[in-house]
C-alpha atoms as a PDB file:
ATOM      1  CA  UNK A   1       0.171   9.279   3.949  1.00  0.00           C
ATOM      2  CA  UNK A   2      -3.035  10.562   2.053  1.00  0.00           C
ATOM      3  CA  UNK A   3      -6.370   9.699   3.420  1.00  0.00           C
ATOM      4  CA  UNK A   4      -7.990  10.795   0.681  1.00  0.00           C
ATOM      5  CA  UNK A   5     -11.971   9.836   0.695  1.00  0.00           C
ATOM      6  CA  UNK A   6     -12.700  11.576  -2.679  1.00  0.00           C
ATOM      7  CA  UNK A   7     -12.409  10.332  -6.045  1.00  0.00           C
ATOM      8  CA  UNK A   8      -8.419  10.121  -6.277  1.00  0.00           C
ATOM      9  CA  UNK A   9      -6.292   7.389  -4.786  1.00  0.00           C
ATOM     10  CA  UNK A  10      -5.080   7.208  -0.982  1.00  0.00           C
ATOM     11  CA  UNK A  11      -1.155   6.963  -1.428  1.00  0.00           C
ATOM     12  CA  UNK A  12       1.767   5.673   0.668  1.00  0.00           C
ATOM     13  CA  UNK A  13       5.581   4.978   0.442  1.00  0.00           C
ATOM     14  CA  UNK A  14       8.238   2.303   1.394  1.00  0.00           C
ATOM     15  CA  UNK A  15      11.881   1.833   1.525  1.00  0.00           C
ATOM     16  CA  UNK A  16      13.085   0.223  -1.598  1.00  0.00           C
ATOM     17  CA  UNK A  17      12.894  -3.807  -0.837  1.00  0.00           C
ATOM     18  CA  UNK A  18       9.957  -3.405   1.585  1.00  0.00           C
ATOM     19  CA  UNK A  19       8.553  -7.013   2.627  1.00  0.00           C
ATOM     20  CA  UNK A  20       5.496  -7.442   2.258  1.00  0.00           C
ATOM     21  CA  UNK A  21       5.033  -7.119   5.925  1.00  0.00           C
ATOM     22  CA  UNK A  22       6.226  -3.805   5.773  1.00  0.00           C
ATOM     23  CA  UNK A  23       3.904  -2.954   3.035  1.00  0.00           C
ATOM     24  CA  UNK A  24       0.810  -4.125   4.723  1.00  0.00           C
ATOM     25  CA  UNK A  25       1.321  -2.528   7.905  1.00  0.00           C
ATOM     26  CA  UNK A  26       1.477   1.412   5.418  1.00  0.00           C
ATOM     27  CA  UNK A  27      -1.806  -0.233   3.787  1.00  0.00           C
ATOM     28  CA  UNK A  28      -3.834  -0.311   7.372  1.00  0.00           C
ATOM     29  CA  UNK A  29      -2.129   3.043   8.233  1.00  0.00           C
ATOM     30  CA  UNK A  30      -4.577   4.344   5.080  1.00  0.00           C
ATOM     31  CA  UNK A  31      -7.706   2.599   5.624  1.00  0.00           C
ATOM     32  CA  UNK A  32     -10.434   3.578   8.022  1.00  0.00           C
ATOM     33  CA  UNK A  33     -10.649   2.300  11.748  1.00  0.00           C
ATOM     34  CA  UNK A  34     -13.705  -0.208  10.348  1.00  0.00           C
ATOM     35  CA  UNK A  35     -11.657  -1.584   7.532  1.00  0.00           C
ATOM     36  CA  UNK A  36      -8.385  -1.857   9.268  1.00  0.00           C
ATOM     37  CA  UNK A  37     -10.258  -4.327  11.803  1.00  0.00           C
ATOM     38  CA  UNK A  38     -12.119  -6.173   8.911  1.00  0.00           C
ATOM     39  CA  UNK A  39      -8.850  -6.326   7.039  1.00  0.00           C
ATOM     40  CA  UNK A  40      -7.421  -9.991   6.501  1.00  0.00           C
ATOM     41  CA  UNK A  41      -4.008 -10.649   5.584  1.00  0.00           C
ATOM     42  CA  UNK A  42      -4.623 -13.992   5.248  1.00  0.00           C
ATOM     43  CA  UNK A  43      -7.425 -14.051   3.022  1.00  0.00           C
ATOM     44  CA  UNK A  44      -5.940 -10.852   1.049  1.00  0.00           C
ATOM     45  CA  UNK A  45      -4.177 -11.399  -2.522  1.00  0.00           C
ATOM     46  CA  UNK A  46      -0.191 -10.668  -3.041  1.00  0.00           C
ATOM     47  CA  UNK A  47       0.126 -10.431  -6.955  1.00  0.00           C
ATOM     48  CA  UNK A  48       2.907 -10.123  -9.638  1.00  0.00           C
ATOM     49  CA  UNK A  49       0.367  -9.688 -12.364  1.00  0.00           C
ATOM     50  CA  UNK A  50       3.271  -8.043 -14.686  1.00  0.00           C
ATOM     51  CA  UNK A  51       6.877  -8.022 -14.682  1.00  0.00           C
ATOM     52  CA  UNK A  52       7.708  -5.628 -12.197  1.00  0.00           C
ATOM     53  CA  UNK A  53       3.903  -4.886 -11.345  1.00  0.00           C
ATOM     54  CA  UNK A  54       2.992  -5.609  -7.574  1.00  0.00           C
ATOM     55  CA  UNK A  55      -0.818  -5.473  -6.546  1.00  0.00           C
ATOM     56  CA  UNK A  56      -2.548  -6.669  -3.451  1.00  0.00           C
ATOM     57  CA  UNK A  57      -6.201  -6.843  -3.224  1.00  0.00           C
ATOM     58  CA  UNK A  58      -7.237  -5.924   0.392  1.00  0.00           C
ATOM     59  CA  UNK A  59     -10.022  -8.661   1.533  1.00  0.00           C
ATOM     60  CA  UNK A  60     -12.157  -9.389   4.798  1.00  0.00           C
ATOM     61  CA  UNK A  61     -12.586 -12.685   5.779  1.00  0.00           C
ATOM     62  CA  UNK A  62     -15.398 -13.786   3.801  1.00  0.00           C
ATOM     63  CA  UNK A  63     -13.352 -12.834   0.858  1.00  0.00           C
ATOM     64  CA  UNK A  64     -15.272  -9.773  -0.019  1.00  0.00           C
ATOM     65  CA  UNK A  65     -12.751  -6.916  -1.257  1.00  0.00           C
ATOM     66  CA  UNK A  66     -12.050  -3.699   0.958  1.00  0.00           C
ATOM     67  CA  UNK A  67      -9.280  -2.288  -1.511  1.00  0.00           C
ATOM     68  CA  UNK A  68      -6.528  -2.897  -4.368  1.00  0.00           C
ATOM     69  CA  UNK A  69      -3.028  -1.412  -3.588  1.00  0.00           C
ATOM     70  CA  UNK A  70      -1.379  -0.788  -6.305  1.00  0.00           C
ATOM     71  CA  UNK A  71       2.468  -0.551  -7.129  1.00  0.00           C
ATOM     72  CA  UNK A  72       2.461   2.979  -8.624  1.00  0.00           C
ATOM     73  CA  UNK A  73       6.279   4.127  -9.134  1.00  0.00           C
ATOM     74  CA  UNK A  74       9.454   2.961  -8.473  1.00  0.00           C
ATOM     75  CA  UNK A  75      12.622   4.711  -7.675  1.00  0.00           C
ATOM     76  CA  UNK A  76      15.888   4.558  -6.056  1.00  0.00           C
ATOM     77  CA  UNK A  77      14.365   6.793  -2.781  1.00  0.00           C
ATOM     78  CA  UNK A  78      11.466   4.169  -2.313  1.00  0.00           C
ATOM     79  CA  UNK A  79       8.392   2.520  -3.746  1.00  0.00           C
ATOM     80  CA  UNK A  80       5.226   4.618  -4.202  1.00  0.00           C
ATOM     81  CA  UNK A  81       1.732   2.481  -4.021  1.00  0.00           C
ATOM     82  CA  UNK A  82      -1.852   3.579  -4.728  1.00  0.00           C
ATOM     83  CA  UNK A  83      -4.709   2.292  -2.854  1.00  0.00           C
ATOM     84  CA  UNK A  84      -8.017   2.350  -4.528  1.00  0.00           C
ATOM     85  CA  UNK A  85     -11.366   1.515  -2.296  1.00  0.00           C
ATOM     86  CA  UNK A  86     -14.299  -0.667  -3.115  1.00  0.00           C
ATOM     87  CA  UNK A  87     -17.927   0.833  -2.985  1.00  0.00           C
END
């Protein structure tokens, strides 16, 4: 797991065929303390916007966007995503 606070991408992996449970557990494992506890699941956006393309756009309650995860690369050893923070 990156934590990366500069310009790039924080980035994660799952097993190939991760639920989406799975996948938004590695997504609060990235962001900070603050956001993991303003984090939503509920609220947040599970999207096929492509054939083979999975995004999820991170949201707080209010419906105000913390992050986009992003599907990044696929491969037989697991699924690598690409979370990008709002400012």
């Amino acid at each position: 797991m990156d934590k990366n606070k500069g310009n790039g991408p924080s980035k994660f992996a799952v097993p190939p065929f991760a639920s989406d449970d799975e996948i938004w557990i590695k997504i609060l494992e990235v962001l900070t303390p603050s956001e993991q506890l303003e984090a939503s699941r509920s609220k947040s956006e599970f999207n096929d916007p492509y054939m083979g393309g999975k995004e999820i756009i991170v949201k707080r309650s209010d419906h105000s966007d913390i992050a986009v995860a992003l599907l990044s690369e696929v491969s037989s050893f697991g699924d690598e995503w690409a979370i990008y923070r709002e400012f």
